[in-house]
Structure formats: C-alpha cells, structure tokens
C-alpha atoms as a PDB file:
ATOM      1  CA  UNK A   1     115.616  74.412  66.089  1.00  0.00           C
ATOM      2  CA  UNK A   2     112.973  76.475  63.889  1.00  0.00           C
ATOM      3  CA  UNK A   3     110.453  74.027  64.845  1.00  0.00           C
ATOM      4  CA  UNK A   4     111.038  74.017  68.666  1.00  0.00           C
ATOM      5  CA  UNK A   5     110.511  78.002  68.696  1.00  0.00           C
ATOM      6  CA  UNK A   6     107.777  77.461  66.873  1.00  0.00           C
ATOM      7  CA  UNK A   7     106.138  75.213  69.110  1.00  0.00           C
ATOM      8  CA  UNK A   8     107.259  77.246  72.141  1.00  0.00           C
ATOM      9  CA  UNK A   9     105.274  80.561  70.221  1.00  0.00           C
ATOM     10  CA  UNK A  10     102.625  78.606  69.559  1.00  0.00           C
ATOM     11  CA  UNK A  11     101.884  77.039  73.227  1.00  0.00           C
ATOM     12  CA  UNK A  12     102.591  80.528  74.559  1.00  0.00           C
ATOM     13  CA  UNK A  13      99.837  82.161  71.892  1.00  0.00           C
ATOM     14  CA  UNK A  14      97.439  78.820  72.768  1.00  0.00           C
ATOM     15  CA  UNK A  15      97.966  79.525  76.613  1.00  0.00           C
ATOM     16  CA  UNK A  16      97.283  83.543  76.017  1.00  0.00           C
ATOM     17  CA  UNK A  17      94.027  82.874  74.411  1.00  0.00           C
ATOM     18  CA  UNK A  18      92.480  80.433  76.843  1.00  0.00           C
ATOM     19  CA  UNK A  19      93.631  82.335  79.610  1.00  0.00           C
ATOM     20  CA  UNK A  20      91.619  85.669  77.326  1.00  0.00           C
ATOM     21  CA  UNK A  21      88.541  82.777  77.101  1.00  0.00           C
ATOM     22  CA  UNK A  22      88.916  81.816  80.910  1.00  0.00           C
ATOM     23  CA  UNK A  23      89.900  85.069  82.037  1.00  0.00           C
ATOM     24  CA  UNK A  24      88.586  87.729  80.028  1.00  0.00           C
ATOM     25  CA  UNK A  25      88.869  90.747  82.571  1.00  0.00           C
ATOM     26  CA  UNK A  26      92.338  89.923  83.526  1.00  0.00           C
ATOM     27  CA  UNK A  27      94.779  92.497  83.813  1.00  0.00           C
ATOM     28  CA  UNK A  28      98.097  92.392  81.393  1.00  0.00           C
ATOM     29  CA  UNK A  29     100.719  91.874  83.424  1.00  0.00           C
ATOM     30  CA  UNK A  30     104.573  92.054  82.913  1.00  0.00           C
ATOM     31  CA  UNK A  31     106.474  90.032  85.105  1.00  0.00           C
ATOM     32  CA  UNK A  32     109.569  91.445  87.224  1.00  0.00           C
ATOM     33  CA  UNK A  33     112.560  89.375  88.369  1.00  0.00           C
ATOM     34  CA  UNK A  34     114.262  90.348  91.965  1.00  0.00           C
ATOM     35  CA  UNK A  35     116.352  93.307  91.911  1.00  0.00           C
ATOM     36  CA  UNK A  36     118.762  95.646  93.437  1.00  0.00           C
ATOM     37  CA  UNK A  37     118.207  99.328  92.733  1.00  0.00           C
ATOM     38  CA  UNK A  38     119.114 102.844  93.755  1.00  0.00           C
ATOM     39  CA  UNK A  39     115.595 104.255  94.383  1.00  0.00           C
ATOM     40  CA  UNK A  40     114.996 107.927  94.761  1.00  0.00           C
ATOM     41  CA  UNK A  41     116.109 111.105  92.673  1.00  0.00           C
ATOM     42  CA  UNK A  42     119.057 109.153  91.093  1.00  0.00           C
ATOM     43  CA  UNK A  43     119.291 112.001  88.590  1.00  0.00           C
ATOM     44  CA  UNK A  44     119.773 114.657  91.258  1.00  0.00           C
ATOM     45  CA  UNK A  45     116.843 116.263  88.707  1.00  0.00           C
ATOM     46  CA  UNK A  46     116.139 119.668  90.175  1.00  0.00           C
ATOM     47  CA  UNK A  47     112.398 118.889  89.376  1.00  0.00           C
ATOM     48  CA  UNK A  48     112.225 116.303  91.775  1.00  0.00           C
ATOM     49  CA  UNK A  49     110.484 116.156  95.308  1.00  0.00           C
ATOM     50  CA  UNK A  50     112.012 116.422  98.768  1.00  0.00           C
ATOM     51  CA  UNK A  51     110.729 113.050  99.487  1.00  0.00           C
ATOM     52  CA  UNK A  52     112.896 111.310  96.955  1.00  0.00           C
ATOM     53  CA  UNK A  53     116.187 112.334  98.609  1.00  0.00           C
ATOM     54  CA  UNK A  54     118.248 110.862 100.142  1.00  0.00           C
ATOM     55  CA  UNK A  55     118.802 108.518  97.380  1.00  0.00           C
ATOM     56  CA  UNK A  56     118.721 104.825  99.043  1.00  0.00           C
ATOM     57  CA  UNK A  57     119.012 101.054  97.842  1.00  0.00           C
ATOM     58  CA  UNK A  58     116.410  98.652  97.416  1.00  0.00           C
ATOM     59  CA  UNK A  59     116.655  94.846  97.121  1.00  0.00           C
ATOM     60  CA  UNK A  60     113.276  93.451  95.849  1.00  0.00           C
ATOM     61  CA  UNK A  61     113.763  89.986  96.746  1.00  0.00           C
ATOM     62  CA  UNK A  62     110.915  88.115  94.843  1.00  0.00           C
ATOM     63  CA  UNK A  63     109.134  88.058  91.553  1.00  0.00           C
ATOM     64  CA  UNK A  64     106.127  90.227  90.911  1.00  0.00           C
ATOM     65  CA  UNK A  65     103.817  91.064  88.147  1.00  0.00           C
ATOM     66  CA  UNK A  66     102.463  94.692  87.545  1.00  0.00           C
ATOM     67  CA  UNK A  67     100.133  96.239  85.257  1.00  0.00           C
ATOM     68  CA  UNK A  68     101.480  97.174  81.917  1.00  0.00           C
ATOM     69  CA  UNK A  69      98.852 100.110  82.196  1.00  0.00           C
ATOM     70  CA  UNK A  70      96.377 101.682  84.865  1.00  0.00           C
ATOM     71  CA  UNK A  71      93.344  99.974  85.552  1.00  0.00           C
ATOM     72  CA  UNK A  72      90.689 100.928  82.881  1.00  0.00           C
ATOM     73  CA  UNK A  73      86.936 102.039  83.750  1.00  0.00           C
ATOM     74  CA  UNK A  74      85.679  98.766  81.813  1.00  0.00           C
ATOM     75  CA  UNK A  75      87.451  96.899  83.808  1.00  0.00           C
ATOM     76  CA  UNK A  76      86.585  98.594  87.270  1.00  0.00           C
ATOM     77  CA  UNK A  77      83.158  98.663  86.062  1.00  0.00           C
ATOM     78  CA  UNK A  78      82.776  94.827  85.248  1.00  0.00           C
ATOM     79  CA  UNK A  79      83.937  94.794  89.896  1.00  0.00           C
ATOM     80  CA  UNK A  80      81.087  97.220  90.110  1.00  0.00           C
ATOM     81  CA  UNK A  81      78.188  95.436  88.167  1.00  0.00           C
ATOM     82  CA  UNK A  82      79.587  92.238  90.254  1.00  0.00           C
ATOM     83  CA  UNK A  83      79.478  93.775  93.565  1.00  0.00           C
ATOM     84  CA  UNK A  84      76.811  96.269  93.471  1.00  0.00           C
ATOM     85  CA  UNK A  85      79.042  98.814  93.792  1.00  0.00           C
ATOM     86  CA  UNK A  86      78.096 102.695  92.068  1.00  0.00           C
ATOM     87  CA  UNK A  87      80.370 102.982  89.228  1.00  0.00           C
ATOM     88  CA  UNK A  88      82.249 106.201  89.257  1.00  0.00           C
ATOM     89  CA  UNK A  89      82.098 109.054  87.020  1.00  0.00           C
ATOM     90  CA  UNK A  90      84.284 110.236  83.882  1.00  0.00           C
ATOM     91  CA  UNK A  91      84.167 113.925  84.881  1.00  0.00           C
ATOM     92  CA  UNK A  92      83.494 113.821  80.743  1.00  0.00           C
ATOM     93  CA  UNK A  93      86.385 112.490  80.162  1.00  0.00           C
ATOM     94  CA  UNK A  94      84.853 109.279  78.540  1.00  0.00           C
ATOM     95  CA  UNK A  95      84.869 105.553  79.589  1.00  0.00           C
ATOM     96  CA  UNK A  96      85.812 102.160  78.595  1.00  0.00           C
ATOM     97  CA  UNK A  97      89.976 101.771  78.267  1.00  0.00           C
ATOM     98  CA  UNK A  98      90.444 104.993  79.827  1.00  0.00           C
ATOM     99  CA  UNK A  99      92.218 105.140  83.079  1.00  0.00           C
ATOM    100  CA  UNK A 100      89.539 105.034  86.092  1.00  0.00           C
ATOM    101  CA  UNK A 101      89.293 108.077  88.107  1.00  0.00           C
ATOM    102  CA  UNK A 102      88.020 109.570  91.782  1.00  0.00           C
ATOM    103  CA  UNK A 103      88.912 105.734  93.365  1.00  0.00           C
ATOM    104  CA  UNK A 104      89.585 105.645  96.844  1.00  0.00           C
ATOM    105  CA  UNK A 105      92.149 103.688  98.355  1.00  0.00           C
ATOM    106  CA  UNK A 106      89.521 101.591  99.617  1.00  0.00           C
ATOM    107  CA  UNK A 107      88.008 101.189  95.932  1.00  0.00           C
ATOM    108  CA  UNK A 108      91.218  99.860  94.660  1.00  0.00           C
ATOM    109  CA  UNK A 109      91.736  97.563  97.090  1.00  0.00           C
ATOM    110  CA  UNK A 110      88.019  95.993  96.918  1.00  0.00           C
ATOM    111  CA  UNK A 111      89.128  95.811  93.385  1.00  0.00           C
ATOM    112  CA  UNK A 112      92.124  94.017  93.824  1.00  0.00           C
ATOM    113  CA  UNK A 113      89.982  91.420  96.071  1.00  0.00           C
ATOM    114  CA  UNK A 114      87.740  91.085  93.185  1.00  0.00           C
ATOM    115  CA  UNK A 115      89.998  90.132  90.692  1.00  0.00           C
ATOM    116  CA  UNK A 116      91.222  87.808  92.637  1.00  0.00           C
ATOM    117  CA  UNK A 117      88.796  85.780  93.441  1.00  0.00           C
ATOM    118  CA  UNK A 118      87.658  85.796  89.868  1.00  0.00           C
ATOM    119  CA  UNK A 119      90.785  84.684  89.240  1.00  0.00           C
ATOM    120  CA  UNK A 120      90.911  81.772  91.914  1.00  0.00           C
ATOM    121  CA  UNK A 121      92.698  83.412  94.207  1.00  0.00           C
ATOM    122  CA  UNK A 122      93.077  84.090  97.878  1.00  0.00           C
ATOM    123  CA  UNK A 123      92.817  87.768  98.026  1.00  0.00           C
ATOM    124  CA  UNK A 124      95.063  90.443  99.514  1.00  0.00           C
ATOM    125  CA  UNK A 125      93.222  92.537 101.788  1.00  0.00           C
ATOM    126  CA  UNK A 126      91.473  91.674 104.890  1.00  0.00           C
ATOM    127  CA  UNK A 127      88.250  93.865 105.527  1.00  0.00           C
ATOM    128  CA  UNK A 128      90.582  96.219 107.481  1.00  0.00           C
ATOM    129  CA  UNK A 129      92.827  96.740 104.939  1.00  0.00           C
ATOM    130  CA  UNK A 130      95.585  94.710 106.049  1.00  0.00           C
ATOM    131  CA  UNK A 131      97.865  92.083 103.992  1.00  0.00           C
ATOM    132  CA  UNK A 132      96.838  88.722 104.261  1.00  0.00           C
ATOM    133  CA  UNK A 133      98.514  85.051 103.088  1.00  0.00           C
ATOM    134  CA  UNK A 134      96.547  82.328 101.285  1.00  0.00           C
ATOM    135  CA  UNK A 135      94.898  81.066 104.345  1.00  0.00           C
ATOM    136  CA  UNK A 136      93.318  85.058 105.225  1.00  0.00           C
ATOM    137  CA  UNK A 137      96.354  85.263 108.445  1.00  0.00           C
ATOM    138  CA  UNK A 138      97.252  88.917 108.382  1.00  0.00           C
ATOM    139  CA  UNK A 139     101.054  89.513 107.046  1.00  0.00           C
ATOM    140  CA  UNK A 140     103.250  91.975 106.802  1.00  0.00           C
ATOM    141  CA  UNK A 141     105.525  90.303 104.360  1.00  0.00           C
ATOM    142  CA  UNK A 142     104.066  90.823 100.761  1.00  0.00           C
ATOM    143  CA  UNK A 143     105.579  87.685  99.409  1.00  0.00           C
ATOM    144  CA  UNK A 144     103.258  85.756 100.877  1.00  0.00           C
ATOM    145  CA  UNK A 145      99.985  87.750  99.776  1.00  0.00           C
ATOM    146  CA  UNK A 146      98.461  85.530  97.193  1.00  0.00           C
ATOM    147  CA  UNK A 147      96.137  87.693  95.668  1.00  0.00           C
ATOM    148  CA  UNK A 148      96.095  91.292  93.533  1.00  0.00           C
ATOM    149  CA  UNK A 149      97.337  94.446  94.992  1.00  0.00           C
ATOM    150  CA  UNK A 150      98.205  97.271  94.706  1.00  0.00           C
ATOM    151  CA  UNK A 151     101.614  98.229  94.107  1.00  0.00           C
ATOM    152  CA  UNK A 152     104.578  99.004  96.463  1.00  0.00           C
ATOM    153  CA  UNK A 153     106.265 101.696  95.800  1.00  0.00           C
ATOM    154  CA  UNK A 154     109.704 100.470  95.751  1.00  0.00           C
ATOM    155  CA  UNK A 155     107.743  98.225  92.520  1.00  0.00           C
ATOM    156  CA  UNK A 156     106.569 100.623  90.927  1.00  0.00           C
ATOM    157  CA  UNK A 157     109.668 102.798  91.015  1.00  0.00           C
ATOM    158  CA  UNK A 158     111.676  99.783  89.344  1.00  0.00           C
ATOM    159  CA  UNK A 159     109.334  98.789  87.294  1.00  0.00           C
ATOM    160  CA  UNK A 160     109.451 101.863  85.627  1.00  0.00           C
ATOM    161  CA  UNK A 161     113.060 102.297  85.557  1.00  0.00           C
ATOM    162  CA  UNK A 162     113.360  99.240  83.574  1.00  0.00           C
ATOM    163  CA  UNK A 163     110.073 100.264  81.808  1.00  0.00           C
ATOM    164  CA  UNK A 164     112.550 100.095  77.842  1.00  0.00           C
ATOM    165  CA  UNK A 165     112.312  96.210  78.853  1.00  0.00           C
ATOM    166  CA  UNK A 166     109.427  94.823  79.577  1.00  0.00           C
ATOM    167  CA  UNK A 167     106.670  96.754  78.174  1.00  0.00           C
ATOM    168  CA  UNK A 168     105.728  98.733  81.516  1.00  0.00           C
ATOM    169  CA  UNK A 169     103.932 101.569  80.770  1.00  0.00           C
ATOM    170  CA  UNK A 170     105.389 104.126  83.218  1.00  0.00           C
ATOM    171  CA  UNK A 171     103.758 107.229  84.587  1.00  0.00           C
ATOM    172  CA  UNK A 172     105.533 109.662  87.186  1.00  0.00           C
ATOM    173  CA  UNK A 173     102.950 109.742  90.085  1.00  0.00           C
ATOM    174  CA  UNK A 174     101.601 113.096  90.235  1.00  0.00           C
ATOM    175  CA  UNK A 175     100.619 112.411  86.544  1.00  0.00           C
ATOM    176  CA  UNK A 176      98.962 109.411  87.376  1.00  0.00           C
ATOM    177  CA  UNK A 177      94.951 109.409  87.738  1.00  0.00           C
ATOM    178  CA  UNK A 178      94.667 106.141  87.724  1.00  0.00           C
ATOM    179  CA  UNK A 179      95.664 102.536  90.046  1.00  0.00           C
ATOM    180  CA  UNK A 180      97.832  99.578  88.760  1.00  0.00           C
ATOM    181  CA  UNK A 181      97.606  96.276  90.063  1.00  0.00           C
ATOM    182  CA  UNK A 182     100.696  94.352  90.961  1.00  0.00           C
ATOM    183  CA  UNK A 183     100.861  90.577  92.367  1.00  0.00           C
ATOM    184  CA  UNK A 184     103.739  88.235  93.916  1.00  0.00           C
ATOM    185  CA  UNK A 185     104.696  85.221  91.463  1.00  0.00           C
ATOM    186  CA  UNK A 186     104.916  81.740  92.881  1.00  0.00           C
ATOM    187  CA  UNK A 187     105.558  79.917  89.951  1.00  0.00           C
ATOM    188  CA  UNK A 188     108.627  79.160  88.539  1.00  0.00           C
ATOM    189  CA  UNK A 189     111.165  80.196  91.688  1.00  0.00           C
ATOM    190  CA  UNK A 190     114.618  81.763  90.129  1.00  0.00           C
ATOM    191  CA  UNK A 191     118.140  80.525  91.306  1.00  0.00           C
END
C-alpha cells in the first residue's frame, strides 16, 4: 500500500514539473467539483451589500478550475511582451507576484485568450467579447468554453466559501485589485 501512494505522489510531482517545464506561465489552479449553494448574504452580516439579498440557490453543474490567487504583474506582463501590448503601471506599488492593477475588462479577457492559446487551447472570448466553444461558435453556456476566463460570479462566491478546502485564496470583491482566471474541466467527468 506504502508503495502505491508513493508512486501515485511521485507521478503527480513528475506531472507538476513537466507541466512547470512545458508550461511555465501557467496559472495554479484548484479544481472545483459541481455544487449546490446558498449564494448571497447567508450571514444576514449587517456589513453586507443590497445586492447580495435576497439570499438565493445556486447549482453549479460542472467542474471548474480557478486561480488559487489573482493574476500577478509577471504573469500579465509575459501577455504583454507577447502581444505588444503597454504593460501597466504599479502606481509604486511594485511588480512581479504582486496582484496586477488598472486592467480593463477588456485586458483580462485578452489575457485569458492568451493563456490559452499558450496553453493549446481554444480560447474564450470572441473579439466582441462574447463566449465561444472549441470550434469559435458563440455560446452562452460556459461549459462548453474551452479556454481561460474569467470567473462567474456564482464561482467565485463558492469557491471562496469552500476556500478552508482547497487552497483558494479568497478575497471579498471590493478588496480585490486584481483578476482571477477560472476554466471549465473536461477531463475526468464525475458520476
């Protein structure tokens, strides 16, 4: 039995370090198995927002990866070397694995496209900013969208609830200065 783990933790640390060697500027990534949740001001916390009542439930019905953390400037600086893009400033804050900051919506998801692609991937976004499936069709139904993304908000919500679990990194929004990624997994379809 000893030996058997230790081949299992020993693939898994092999796999992690050629997908570092094939992948160097690839996001870590927790994965997150379907889900129903209450989503909303469950705590009836008197410093929440008037957008998170009423309190309502949520069935995520796939798997999906997130970020464990926002993306980093290195990282959104390696998309803007590659595309030519002007890399954004610090505001003297400092660079490298600090969260990114002043990215547009449209940023992000140019970002997201990016990484896929370097990845292998069919990308999320169409050039209008609309969801699209492995063959570039426009969708509305995210569990078809191959490539990086950004993150719902019904996934980011649970992802952070169960944040003591998995290794998520959670943030509440208004505190947040930076983007996470988020993908649907395909692999490995649960019962």
């Amino acid at each position: 039995m000893k030996l058997k783990k230790m081949w299992k933790m020993s693939i898994g640390i092999l796999g992690l370090v050629c997908a570092t060697l094939l992948f160097p500027l690839s996001p870590r990534t927790v994965i997150v198995e379907p889900s129903v949740f209450e989503m909303g001001n469950t705590r009836n916390d008197p410093e929440g927002y008037s957008w998170e009542i009423p309190v309502f439930t949520v069935e995520l019905t796939y798997r999906f990866e997130i970020g464990i953390y926002t993306v980093t400037f290195e990282e959104f600086d390696a998309y803007c070397e590659a595309s030519g893009k002007e890399k954004k400033g610090d505001e003297g804050w400092g660079r490298a694995n600090r969260p990114v900051i002043s990215v547009s919506w449209w940023d992000a998801a140019g970002y997201c496209n990016w990484l896929s692609l370097t990845e292998g991937v069919a990308p999320a976004y169409d050039s209008e900013g609309n969801f699209v499936d492995r063959e570039g069709a426009q969708t509305n139904d995210i569990t078809v969208v191959e490539g990086y993304r950004l993150p719902t908000s019904a996934e980011w919500e649970y992802a952070a609830h169960v944040s003591n679990r998995g290794g998520f990194h959670p943030a509440r929004f208004h505190e947040t200065i930076g983007f996470r990624i988020a993908r649907t997994v395909f692999s490995e379809k649960t019962e």
